[in-house]
Protein backbone atom coordinates (compact mmCIF):
# COMPACT_ATOMS: atom_id res chain seq x y z
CA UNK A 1 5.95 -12.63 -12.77
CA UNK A 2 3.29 -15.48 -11.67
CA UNK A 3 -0.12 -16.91 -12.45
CA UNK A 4 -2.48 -17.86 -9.98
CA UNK A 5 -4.77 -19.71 -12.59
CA UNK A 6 -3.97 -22.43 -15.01
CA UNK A 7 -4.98 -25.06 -17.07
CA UNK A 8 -3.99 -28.73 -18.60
CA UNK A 9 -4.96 -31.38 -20.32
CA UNK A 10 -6.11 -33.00 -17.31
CA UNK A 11 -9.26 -30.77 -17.61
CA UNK A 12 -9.86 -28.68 -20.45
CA UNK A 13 -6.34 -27.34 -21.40
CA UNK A 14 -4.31 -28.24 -24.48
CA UNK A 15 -0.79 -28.44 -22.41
CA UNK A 16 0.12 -31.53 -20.44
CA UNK A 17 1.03 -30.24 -16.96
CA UNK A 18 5.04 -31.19 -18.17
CA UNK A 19 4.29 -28.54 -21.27
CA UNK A 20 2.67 -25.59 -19.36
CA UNK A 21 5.43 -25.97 -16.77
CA UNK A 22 8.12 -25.82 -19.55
CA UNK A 23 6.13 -22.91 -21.04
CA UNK A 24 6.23 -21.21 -17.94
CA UNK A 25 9.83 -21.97 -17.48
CA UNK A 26 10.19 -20.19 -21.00
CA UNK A 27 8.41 -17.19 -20.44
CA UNK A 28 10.28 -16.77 -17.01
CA UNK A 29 7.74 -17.28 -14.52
CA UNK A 30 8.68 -17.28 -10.68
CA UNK A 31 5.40 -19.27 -9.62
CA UNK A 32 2.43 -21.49 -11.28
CA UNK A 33 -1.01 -22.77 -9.85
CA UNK A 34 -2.65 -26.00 -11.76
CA UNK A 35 -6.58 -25.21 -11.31
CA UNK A 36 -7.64 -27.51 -13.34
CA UNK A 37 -11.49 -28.18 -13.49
CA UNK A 38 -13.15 -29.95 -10.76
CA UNK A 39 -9.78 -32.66 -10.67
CA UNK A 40 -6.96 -33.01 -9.07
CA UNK A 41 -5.40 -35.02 -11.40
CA UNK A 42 -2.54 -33.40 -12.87
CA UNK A 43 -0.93 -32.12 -9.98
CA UNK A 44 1.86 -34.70 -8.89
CA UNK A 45 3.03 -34.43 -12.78
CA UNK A 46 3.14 -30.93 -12.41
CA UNK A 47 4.74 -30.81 -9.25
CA UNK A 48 7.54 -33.22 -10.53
CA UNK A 49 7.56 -30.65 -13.23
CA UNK A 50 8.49 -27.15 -11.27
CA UNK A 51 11.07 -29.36 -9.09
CA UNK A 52 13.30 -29.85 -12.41
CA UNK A 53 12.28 -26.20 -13.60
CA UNK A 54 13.21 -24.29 -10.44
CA UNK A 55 9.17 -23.35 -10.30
CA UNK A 56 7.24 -23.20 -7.37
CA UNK A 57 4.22 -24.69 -7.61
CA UNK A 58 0.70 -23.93 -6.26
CA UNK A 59 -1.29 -27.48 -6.19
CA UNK A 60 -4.47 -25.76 -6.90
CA UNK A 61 -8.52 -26.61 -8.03
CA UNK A 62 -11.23 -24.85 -9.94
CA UNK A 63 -14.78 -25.59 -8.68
CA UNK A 64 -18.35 -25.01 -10.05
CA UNK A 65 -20.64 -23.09 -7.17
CA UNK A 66 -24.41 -23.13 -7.30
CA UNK A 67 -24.94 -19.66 -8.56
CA UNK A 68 -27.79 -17.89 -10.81
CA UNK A 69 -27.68 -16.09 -13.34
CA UNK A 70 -24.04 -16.33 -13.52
CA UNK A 71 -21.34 -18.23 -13.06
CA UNK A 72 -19.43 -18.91 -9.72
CA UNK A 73 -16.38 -20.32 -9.91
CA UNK A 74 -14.05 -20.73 -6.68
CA UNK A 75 -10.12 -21.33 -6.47
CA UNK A 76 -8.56 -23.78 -4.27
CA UNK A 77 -5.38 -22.44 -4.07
CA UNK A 78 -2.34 -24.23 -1.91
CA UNK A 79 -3.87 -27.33 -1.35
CA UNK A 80 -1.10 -28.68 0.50
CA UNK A 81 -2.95 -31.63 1.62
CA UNK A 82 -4.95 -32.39 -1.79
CA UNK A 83 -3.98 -36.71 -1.82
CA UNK A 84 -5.97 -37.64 1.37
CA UNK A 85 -8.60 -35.09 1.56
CA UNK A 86 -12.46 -35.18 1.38
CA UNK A 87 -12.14 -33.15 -1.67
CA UNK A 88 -10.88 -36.45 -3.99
CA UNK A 89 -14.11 -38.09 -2.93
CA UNK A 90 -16.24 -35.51 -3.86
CA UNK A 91 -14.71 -35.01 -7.05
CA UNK A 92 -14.97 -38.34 -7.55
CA UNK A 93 -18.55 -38.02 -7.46
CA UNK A 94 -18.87 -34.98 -9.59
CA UNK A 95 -16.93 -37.43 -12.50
CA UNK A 96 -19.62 -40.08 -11.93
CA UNK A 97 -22.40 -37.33 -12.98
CA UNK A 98 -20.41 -35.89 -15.67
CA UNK A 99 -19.90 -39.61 -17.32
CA UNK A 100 -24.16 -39.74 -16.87
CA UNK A 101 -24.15 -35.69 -18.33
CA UNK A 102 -22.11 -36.72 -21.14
CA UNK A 103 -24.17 -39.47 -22.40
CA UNK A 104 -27.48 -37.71 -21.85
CA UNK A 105 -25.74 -35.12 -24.06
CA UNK A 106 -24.87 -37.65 -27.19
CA UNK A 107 -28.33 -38.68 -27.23
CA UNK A 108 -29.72 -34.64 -27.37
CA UNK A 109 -27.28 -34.29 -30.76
CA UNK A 110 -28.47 -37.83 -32.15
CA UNK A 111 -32.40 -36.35 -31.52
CA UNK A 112 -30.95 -33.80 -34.09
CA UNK A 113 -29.22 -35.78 -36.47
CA UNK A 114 -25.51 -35.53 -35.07
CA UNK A 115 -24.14 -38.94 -34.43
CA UNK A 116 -21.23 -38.34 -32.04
CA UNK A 117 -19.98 -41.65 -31.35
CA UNK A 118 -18.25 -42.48 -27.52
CA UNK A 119 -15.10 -43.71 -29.07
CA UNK A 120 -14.63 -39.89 -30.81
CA UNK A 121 -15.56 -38.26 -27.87
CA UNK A 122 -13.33 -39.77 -25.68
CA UNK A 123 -10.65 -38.90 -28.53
CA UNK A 124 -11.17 -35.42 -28.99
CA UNK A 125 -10.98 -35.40 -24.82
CA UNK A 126 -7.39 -37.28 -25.41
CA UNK A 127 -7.99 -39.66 -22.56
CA UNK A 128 -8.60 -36.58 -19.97
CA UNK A 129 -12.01 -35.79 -17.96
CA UNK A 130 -14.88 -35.08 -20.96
CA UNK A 131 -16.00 -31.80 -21.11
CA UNK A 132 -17.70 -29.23 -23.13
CA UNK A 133 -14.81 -28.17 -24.94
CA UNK A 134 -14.48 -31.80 -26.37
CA UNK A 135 -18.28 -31.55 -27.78
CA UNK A 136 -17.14 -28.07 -29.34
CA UNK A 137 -13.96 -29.05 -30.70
CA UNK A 138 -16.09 -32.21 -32.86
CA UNK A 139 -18.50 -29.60 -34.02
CA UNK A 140 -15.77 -26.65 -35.06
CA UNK A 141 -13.98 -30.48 -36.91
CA UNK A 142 -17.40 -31.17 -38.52
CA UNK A 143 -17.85 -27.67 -39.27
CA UNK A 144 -21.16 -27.64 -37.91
CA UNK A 145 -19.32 -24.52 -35.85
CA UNK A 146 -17.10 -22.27 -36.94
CA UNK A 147 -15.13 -22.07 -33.94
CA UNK A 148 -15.30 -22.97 -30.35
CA UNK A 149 -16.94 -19.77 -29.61
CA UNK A 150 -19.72 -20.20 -31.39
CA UNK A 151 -19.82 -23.97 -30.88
CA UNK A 152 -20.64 -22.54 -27.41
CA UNK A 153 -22.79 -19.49 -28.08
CA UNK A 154 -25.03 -21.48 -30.28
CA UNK A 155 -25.45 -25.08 -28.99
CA UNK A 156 -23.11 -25.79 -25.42
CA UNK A 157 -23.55 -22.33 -23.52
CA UNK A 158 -26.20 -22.14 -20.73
CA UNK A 159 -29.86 -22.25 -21.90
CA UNK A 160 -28.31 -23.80 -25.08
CA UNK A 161 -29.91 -26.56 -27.50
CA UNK A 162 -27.47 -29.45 -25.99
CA UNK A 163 -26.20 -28.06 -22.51
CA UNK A 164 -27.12 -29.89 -19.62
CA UNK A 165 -25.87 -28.35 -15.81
CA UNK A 166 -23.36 -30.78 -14.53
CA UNK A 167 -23.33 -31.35 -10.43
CA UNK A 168 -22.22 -28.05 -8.91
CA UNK A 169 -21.80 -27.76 -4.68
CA UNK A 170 -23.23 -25.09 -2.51
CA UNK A 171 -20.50 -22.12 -1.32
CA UNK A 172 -20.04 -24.02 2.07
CA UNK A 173 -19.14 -27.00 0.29
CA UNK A 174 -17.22 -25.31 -1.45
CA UNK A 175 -15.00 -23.65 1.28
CA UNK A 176 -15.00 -26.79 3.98
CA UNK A 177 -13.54 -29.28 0.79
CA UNK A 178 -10.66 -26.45 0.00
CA UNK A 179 -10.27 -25.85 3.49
CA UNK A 180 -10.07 -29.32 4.47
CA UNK A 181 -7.38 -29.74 1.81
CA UNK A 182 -5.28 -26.97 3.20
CA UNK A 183 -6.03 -24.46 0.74
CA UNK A 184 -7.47 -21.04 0.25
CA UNK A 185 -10.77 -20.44 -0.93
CA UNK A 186 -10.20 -17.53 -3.55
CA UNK A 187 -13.52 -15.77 -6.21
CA UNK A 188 -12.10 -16.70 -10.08
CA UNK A 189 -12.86 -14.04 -12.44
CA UNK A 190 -15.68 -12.44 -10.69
CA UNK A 191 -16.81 -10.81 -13.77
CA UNK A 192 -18.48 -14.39 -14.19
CA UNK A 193 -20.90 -14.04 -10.89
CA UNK A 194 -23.07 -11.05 -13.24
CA UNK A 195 -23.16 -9.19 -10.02
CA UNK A 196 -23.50 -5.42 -10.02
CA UNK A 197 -20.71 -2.74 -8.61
CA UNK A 198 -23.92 -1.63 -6.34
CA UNK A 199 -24.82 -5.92 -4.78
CA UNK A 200 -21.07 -7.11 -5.26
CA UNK A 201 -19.84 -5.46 -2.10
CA UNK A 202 -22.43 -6.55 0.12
CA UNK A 203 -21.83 -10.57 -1.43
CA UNK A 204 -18.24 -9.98 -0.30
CA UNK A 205 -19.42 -9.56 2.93
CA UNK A 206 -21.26 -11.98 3.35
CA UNK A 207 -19.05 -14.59 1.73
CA UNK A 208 -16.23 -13.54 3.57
CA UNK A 209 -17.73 -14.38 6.84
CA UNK A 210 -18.64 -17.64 5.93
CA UNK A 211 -14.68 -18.32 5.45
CA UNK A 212 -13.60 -17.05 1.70
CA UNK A 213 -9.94 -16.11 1.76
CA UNK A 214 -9.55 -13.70 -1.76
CA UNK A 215 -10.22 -12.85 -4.39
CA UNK A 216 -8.99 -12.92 -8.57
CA UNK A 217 -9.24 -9.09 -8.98
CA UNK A 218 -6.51 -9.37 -11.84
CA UNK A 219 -8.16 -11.83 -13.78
CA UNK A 220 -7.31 -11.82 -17.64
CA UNK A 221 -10.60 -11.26 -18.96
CA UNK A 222 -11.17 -7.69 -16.58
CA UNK A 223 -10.05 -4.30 -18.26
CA UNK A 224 -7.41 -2.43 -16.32
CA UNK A 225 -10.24 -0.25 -14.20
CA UNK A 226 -11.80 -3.49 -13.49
CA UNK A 227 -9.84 -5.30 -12.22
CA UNK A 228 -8.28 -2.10 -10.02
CA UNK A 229 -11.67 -1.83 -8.84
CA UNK A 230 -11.71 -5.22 -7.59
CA UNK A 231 -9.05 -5.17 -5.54
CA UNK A 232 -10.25 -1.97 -3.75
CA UNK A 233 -13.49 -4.01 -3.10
CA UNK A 234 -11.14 -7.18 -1.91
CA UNK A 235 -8.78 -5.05 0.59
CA UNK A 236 -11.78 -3.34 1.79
CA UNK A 237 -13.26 -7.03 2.93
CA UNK A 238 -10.05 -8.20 4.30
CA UNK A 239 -9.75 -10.71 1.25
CA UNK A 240 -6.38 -10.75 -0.26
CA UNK A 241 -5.81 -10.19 -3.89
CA UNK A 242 -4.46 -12.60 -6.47
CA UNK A 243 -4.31 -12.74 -10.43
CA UNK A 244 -4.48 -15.24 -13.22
CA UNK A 245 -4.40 -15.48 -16.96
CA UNK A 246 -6.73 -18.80 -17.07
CA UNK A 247 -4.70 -20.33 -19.39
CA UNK A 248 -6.09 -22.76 -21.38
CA UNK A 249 -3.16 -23.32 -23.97
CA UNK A 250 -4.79 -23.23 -27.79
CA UNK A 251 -8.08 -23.65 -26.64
CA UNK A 252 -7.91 -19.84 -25.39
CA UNK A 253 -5.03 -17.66 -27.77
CA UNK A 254 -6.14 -15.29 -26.04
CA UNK A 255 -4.83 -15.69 -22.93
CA UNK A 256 -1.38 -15.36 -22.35
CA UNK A 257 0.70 -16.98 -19.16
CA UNK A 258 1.59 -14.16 -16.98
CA UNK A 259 -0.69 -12.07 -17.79
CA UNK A 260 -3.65 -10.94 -16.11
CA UNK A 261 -6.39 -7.99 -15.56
CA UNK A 262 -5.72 -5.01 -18.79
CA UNK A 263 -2.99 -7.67 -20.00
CA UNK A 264 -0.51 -6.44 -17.12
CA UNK A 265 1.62 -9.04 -15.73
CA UNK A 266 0.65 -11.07 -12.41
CA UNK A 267 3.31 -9.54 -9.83
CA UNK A 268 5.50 -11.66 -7.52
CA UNK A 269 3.65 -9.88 -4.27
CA UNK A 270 0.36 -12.06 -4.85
CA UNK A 271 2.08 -14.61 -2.89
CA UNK A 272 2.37 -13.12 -0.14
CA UNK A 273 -1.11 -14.45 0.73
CA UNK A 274 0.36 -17.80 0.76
CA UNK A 275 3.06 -17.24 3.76
């Protein structure tokens, strides 16, 4: 058992990348990928990690595409030259906005009578990357929300009172920075992209000719069918298949490690891609 999708502290996660890799240890996983959002931050930690645990590890990134109406989220999986690529300078960019993003967003909630101070912000983000999750978990504390999911559906989703669109790249972007890095360019949860079974295939196509490797067919949040009918649509474009539970530790009880697509564990043979 494996999981091709994973999250820490270093973006929006609740584990350090030592305690998901001991987690993983516990739950007897064979192989992890870190794909954290839009950082590459925790990886050397977690690397140091799997080395004690007998793990192997997947240096990996989660990136933001320009997409409408959904949401298009790529994988940079392998990145097996992540510490001197372009990709750190990008992201380095994209943490620049988000600092702007963040404090356009405290001054939206003190328009409407929330004072969310800096100082708490940065507290509730425990010294990581601030993110949306941060802003939810102050509300669900204040009890302005009752939980993170509707801290999300009524203020922070899309279209929401206080969301603001953070920098996203274009797909070729996208693909040249995980390429660059040495990775693969891999479709997370592509129930996200709000794409129809009849436009989906055709997308593929396309994408996969302007250099995507695979796709997450077994992603956590597809139903069994789904996520079979995924990978049909994947081998039939030459993409190769992969699987992830998108853990997020507490944030997401949900989610399991392991497990993916109609709760069925991530098999061993998704890393096949990878030799």
């Amino acid at each position: 058992m494996i999981d091709l999708h994973t999250h820490s502290t270093a973006s929006d996660g609740t584990c350090s990348p030592i305690e998901l890799l001991k987690q993983a240890s516990e739950v007897g996983l064979k192989a992890l990928a870190l794909t954290d959002h839009d950082t590459l931050d925790g990886l050397e930690e977690a690397q140091g990690a799997a080395d004690l645990l007998g793990i192997q590890f997947i240096p990996g990134i989660e990136l933001e595409i320009e997409h409408y109406p959904g949401e298009f989220h790529l994988l940079g999986l392998s990145l097996t030259n992540w510490k001197d690529s372009s990709l750190s300078l990008f992201l380095k960019e994209v943490r620049d906005h988000r600092n702007d993003r963040n404090s356009k967003m405290l001054e939206l909630f003190e328009e409407d009578g929330i004072h969310i101070s800096e100082e708490e912000l940065k507290s509730a983000a425990g010294g990581r990357i601030i993110a949306r999750p941060h802003f939810a978990k102050i509300l669900v504390e204040r009890k302005i929300a009752k939980n993170v999911k509707q801290a999300f559906d009524r203020y922070l989703g899309v279209e929401k009172k206080f969301y603001l669109p953070k920098k996203v790249m274009t797909l070729e972007q996208g693909l040249q920075l995980i390429h660059e890095a040495g990775g693969y360019a891999v479709i997370a949860h592509p129930l996200s992209l709000y794409l129809s079974w009849g436009k989906l295939p055709l997308r593929l196509t396309q994408w996969k000719e302007m250099g995507l490797d695979g796709l997450e067919a077994w992603h956590s949040g597809a139903k069994e069918h789904q996520a079979q009918r995924f990978e049909k649509l994947a081998l039939e474009n030459d993409l190769f298949v992969t699987g992830g539970s998108d853990y997020h530790g507490a944030n997401r009880k949900d989610r399991t490690l392991g497990k993916g697509g109609g709760n069925k564990p991530i098999p061993d043979e998704f890393l096949e891609a990878f030799k």
